[in-house]
C-alpha atoms as a PDB file:
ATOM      1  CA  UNK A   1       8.799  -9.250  14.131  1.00  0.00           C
ATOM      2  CA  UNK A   2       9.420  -7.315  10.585  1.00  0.00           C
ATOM      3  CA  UNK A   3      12.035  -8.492   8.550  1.00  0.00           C
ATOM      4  CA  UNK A   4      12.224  -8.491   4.907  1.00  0.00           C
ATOM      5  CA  UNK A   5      13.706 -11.892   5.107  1.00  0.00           C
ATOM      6  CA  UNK A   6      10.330 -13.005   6.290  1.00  0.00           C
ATOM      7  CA  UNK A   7       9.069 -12.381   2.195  1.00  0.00           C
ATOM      8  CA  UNK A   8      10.547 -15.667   1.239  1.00  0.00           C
ATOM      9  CA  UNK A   9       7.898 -17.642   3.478  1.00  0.00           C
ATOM     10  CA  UNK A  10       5.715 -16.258   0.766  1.00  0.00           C
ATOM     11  CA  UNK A  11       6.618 -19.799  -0.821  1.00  0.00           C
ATOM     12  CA  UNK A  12       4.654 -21.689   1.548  1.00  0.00           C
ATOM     13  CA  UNK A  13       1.430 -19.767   0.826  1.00  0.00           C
ATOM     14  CA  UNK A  14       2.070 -20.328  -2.841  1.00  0.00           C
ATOM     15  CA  UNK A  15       2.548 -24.142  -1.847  1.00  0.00           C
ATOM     16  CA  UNK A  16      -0.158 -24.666   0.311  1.00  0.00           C
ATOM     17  CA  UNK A  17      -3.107 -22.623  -1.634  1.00  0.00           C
ATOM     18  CA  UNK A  18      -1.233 -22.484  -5.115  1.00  0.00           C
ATOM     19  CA  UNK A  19      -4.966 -21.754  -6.907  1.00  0.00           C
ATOM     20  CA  UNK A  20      -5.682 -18.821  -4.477  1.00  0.00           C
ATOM     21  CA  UNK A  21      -2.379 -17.717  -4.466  1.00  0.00           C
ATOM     22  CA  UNK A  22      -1.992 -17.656  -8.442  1.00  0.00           C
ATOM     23  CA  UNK A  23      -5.455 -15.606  -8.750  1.00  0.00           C
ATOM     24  CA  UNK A  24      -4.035 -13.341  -5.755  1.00  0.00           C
ATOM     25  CA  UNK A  25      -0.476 -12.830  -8.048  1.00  0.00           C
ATOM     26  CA  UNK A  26      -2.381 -12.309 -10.574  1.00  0.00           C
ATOM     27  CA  UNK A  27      -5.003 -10.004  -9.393  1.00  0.00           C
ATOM     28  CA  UNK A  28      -1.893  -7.946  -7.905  1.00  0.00           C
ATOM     29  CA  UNK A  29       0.168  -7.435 -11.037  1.00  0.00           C
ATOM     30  CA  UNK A  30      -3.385  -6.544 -12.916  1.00  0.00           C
ATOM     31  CA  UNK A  31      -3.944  -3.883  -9.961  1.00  0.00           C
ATOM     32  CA  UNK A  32      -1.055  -2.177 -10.835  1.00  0.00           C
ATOM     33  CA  UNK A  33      -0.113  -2.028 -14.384  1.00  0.00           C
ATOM     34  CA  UNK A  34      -0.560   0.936 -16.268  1.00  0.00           C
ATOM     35  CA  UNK A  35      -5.043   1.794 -17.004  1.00  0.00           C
ATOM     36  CA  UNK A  36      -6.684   4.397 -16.133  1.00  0.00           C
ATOM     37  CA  UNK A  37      -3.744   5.780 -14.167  1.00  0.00           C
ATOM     38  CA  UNK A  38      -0.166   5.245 -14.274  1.00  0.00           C
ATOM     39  CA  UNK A  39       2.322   2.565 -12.710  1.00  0.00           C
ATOM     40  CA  UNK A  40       3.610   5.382 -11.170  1.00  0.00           C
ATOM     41  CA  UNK A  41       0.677   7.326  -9.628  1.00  0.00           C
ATOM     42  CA  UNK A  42      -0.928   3.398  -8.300  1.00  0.00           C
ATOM     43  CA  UNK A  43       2.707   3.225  -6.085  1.00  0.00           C
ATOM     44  CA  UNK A  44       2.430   6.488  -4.958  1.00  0.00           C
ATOM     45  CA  UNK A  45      -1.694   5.274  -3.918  1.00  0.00           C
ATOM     46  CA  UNK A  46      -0.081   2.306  -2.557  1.00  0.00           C
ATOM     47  CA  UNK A  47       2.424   4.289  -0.529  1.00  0.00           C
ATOM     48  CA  UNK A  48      -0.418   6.423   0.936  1.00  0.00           C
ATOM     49  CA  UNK A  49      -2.282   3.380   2.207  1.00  0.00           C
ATOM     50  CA  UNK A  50       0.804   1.601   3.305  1.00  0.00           C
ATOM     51  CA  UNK A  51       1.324   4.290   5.687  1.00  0.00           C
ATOM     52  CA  UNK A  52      -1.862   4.690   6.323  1.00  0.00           C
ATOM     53  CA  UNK A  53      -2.160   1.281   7.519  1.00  0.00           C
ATOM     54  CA  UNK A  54       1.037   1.299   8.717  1.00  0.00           C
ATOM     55  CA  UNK A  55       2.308  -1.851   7.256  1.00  0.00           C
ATOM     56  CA  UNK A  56       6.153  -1.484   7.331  1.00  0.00           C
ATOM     57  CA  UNK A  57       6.551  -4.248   4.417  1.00  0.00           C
ATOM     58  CA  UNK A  58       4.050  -2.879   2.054  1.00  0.00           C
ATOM     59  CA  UNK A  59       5.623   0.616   2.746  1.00  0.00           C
ATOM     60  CA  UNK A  60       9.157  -0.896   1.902  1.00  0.00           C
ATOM     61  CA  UNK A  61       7.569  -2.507  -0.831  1.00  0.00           C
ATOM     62  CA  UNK A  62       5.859  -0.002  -2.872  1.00  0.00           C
ATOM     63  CA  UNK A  63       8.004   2.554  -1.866  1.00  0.00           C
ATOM     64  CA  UNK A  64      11.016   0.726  -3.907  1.00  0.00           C
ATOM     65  CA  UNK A  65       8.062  -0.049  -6.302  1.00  0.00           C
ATOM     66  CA  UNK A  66       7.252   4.092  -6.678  1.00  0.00           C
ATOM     67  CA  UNK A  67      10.848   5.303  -7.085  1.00  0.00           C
ATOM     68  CA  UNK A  68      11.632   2.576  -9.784  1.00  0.00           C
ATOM     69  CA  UNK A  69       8.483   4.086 -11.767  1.00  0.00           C
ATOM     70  CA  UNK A  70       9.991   7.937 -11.140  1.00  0.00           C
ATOM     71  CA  UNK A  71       8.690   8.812  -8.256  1.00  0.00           C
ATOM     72  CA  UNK A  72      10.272  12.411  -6.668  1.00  0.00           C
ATOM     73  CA  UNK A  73      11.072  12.611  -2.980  1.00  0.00           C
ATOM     74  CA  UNK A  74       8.222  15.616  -3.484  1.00  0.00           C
ATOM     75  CA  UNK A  75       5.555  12.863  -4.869  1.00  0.00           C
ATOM     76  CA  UNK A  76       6.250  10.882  -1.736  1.00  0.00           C
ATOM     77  CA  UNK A  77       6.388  13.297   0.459  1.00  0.00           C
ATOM     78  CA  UNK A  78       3.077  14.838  -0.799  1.00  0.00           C
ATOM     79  CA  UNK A  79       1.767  11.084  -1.061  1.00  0.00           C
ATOM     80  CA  UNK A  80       2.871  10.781   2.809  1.00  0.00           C
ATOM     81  CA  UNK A  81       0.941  14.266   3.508  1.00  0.00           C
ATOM     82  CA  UNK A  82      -2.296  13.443   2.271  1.00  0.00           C
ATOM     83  CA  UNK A  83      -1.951   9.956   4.089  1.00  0.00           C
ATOM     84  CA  UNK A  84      -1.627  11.559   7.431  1.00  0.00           C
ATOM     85  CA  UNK A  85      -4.252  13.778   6.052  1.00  0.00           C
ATOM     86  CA  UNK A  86      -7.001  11.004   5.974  1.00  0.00           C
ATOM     87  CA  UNK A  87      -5.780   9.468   8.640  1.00  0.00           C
ATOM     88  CA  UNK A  88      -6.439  12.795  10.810  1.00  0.00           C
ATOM     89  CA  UNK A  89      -9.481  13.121   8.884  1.00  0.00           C
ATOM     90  CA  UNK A  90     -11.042   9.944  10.182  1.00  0.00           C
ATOM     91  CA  UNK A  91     -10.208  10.922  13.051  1.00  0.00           C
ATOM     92  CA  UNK A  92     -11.798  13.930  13.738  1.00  0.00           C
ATOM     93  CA  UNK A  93     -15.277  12.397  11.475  1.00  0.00           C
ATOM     94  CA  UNK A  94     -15.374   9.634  13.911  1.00  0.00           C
ATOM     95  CA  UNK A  95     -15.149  12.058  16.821  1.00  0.00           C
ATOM     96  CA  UNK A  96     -18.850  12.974  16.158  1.00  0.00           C
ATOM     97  CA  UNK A  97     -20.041   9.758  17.432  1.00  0.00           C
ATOM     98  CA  UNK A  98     -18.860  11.107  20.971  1.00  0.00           C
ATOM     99  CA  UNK A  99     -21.792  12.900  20.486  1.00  0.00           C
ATOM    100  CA  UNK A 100     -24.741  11.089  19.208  1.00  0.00           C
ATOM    101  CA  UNK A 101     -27.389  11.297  21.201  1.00  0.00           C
END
């Protein structure tokens, strides 16, 4: 079912909802130029939840997206570690509700 190729079928959303789309475009490319925080450090948050969510073309994505703004193999490996991190994490909180009473 993934495939890359399967991006250019993003031109039939654009088509068929062109106002939605546009505001989605360009609620996107707001999202992650430079603010607050870097390019940079909003790929490497974008990595994070990409594998947090496991979504194999936004990892692909912002992955490429991350190492074009400088990202190390270290920031994405650390980026990956805290990922698993809260992924563990929720795990664990939402054990307590084996619990309740």
């Amino acid at each position: 079912m993934f495939d890359m190729k399967n991006l250019s079928n993003l031109k039939t959303l654009d088509e068929n909802a062109p106002d939605a789309m546009k505001a989605f475009w360009a609620f996107d490319k707001a999202a992650f130029a430079d603010g607050a925080l870097t390019a940079q450090h909003k790929q490497l948050i974008a990595v994070a939840v990409a594998l947090t969510t496991q979504c194999p073309y936004c990892i692909e994505i912002h992955t490429k997206a991350a190492r074009d703004a400088g990202a190390s193999d270290a920031q994405l490996t650390e980026a990956a570690v805290v990922a698993a991190a809260i992924r563990a994490g929720g795990a664990i909180t939402h054990a307590t509700h084996l619990f309740a009473g």
